[in-house]
Protein backbone atom coordinates (compact mmCIF):
# COMPACT_ATOMS: atom_id res chain seq x y z
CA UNK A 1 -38.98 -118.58 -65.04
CA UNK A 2 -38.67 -115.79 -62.16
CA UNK A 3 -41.89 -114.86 -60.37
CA UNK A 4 -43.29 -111.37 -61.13
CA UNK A 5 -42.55 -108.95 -58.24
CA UNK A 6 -45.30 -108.78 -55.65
CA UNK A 7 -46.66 -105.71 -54.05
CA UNK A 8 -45.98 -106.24 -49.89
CA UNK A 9 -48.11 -104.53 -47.25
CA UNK A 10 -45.09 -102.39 -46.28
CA UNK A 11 -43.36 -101.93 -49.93
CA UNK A 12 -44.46 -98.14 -50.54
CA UNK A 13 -46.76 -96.80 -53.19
CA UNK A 14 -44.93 -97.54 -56.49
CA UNK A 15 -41.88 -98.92 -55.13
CA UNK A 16 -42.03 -102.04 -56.78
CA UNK A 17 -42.15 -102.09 -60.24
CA UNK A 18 -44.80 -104.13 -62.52
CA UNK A 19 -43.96 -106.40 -64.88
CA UNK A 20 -46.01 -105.84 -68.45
CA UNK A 21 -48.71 -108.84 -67.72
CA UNK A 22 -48.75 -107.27 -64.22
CA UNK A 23 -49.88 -103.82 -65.91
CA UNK A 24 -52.38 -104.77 -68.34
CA UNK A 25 -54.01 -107.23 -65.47
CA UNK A 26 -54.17 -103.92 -63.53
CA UNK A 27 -55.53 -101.69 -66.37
CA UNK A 28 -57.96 -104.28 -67.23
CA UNK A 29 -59.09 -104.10 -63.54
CA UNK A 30 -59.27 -100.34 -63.02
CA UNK A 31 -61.64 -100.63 -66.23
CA UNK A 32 -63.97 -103.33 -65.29
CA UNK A 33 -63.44 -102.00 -61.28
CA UNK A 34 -64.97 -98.26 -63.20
CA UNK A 35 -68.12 -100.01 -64.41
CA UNK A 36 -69.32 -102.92 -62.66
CA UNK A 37 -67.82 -102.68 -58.73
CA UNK A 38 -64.78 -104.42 -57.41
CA UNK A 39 -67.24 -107.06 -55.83
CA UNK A 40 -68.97 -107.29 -59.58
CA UNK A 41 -65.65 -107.86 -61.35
CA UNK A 42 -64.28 -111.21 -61.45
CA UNK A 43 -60.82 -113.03 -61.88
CA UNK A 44 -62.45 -114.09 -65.10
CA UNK A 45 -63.61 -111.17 -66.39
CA UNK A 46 -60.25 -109.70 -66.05
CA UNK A 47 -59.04 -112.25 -67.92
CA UNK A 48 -61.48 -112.35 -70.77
CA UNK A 49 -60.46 -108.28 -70.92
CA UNK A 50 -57.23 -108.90 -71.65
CA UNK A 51 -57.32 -111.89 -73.65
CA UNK A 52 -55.80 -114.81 -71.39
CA UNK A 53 -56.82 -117.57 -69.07
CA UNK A 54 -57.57 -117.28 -65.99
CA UNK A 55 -54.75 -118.92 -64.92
CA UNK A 56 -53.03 -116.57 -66.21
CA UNK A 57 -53.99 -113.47 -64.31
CA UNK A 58 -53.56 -115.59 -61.39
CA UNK A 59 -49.75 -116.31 -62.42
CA UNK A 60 -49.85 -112.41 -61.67
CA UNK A 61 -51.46 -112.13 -58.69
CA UNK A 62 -52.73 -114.80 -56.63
CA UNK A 63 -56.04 -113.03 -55.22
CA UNK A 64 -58.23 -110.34 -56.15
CA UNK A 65 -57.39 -108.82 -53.17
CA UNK A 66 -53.97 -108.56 -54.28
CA UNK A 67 -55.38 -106.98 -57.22
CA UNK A 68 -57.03 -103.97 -56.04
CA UNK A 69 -53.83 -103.31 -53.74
CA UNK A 70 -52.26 -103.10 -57.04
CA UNK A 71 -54.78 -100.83 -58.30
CA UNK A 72 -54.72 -99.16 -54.71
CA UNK A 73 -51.28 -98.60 -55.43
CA UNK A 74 -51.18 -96.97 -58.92
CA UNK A 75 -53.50 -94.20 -57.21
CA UNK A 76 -51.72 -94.08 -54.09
CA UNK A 77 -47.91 -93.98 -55.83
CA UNK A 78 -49.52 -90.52 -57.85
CA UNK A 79 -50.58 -89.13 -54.46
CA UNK A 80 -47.47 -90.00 -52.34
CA UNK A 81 -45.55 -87.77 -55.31
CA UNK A 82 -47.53 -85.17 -55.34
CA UNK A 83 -47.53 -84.55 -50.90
CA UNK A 84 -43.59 -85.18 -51.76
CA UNK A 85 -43.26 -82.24 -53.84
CA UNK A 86 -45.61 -80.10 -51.49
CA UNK A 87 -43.09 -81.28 -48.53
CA UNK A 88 -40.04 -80.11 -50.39
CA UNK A 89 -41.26 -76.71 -50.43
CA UNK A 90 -40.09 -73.74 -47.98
CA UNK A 91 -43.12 -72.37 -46.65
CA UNK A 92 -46.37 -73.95 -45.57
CA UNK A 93 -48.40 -72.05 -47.45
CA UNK A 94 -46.45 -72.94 -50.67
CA UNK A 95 -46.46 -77.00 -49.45
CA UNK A 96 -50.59 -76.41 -49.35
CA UNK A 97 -50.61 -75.09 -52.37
CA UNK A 98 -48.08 -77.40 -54.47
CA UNK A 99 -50.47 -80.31 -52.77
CA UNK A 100 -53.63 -78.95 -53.88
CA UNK A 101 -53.18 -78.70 -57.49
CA UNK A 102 -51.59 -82.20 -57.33
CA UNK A 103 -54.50 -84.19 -55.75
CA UNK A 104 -56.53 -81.39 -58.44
CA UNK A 105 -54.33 -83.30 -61.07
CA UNK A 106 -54.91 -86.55 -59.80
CA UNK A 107 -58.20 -86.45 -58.94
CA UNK A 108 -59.64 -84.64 -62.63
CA UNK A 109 -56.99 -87.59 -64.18
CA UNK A 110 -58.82 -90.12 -62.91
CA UNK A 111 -62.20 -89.13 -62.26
CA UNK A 112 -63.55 -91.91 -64.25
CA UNK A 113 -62.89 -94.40 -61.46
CA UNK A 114 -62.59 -92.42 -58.65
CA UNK A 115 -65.91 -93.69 -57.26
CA UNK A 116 -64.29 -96.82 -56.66
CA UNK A 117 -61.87 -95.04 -54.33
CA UNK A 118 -64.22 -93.22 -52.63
CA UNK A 119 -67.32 -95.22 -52.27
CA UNK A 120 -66.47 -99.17 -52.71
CA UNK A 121 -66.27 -100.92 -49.60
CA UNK A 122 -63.83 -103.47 -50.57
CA UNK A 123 -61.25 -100.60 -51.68
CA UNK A 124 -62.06 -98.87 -48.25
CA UNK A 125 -61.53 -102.24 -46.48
CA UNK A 126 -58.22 -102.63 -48.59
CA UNK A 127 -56.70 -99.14 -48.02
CA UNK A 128 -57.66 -98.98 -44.19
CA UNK A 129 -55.50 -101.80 -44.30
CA UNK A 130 -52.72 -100.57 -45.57
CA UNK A 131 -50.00 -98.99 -43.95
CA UNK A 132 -48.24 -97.25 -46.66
CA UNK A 133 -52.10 -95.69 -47.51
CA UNK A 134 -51.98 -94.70 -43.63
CA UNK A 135 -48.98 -93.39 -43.83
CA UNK A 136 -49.08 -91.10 -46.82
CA UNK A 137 -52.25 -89.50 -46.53
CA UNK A 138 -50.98 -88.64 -43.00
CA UNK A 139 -48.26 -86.53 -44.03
CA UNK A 140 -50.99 -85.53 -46.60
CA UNK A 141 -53.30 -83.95 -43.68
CA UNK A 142 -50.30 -82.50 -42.16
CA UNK A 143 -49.69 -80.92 -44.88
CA UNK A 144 -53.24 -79.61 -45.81
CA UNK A 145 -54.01 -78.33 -41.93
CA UNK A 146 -50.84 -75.95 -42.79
CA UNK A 147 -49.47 -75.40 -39.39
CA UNK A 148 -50.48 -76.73 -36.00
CA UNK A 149 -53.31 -79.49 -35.51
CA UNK A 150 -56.48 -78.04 -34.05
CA UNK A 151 -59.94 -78.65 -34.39
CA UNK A 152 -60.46 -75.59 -37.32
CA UNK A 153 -57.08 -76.79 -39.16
CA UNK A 154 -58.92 -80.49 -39.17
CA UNK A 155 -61.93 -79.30 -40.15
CA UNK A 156 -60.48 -77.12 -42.96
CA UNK A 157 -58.12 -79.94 -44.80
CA UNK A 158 -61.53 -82.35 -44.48
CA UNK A 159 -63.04 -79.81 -46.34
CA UNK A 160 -60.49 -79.05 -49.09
CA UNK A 161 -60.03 -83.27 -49.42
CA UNK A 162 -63.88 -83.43 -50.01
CA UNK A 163 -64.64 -80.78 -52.06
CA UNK A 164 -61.65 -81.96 -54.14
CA UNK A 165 -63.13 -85.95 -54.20
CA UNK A 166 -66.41 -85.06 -54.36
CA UNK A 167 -66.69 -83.06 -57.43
CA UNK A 168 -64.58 -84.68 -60.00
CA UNK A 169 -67.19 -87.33 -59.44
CA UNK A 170 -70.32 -85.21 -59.17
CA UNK A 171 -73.12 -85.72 -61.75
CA UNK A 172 -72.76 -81.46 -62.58
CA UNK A 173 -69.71 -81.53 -63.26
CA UNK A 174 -69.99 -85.11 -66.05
CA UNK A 175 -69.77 -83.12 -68.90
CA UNK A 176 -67.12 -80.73 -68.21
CA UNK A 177 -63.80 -81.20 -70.29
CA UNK A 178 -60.79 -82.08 -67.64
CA UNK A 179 -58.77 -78.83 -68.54
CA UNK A 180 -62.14 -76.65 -67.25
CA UNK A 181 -62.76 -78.93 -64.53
CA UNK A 182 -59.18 -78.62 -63.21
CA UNK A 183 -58.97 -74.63 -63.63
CA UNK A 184 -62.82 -73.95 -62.05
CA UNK A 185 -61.86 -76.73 -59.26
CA UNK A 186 -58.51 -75.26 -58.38
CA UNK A 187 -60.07 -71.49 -58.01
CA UNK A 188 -62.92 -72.70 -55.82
CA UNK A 189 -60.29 -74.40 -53.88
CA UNK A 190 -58.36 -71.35 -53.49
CA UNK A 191 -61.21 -68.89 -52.98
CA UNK A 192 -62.11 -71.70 -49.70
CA UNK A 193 -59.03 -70.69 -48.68
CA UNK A 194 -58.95 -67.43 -48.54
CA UNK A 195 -62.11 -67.39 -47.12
CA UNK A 196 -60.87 -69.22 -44.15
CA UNK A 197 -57.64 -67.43 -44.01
């Protein structure tokens, strides 16, 4: 029997493609990752979710580390399409824009676990270690900043990439349907803008 393709460290964000035990093994973690921490989630507790031994998930994957790459990945394959798009545009202005309401989409799309993205330390440790990570949310700040890199274009894509993670996870914002959060978030977004012209 062939071994299930492996996420590298320098395979980019989506480029290899999951088997189906690979996928639900990676659903199951984003799910138990959501409510209990990567550290509080166990090989076996992905397992139980999913309805195999344990041997099983690690057929799949042979750490956990290798696990939250994977999961790493799934968010990190959404983002890399979404600065492509904004890169393939004419103007800068257009690129910021097309961006924005991507990592809007991404972010309102997966709000439910985006505090493990954010705020985990063993996801932070994982994606600082990852090159493809570095490299795509690179061209991501490029594109943000909108022209030349100076202290006021930094300061101004930091902004729009917090405001952006920080609310979809914000208790005030819980109860709001995702179509409502996405419209509200993308106006504030662009009213920042304009603001800093």
């Amino acid at each position: 029997m062939p071994q299930p393709a492996k996420s590298t460290a320098t395979s980019l964000p989506g480029s290899v493609p999951w088997t189906p035990a690979q996928t639900r093994v990676i659903e199951a973690a984003l799910a138990l990752f959501a409510e209990h921490g990567i550290s509080g989630t166990s090989l076996q507790m992905i397992a139980d979710a999913i309805g195999v031994t344990k041997a099983a998930v690690y057929h799949q994957y042979h750490t956990k580390d290798e696990i939250v790459l994977a999961v790493a990945e799934v968010v990190l394959a959404g983002l890399e399409a979404a600065v492509t798009a904004a890169e393939s545009e004419r103007s800068r202005a257009r690129a910021r824009e097309v961006l924005i309401a991507g990592m809007i989409d991404l972010a309102v799309e997966r709000r439910r676990w985006a505090g493990i993205l954010q705020r985990d330390p063993v996801m932070l440790r994982c994606l600082a270690e990852h090159e493809p990570f570095r490299l795509v949310m690179d061209r991501l700040n490029r594109t943000l900043m909108g022209g030349p890199t100076t202290d006021r274009s930094r300061v101004r894509a930091a902004m729009i990439a917090s405001t952006i993670a920080g609310t979809v996870i914000h208790p005030l914002v819980v109860d709001l349907d995702d179509s409502g959060l996405r419209s509200l978030l993308l106006n504030e977004v662009r009213r920042l803008l304009r603001r800093g012209g």
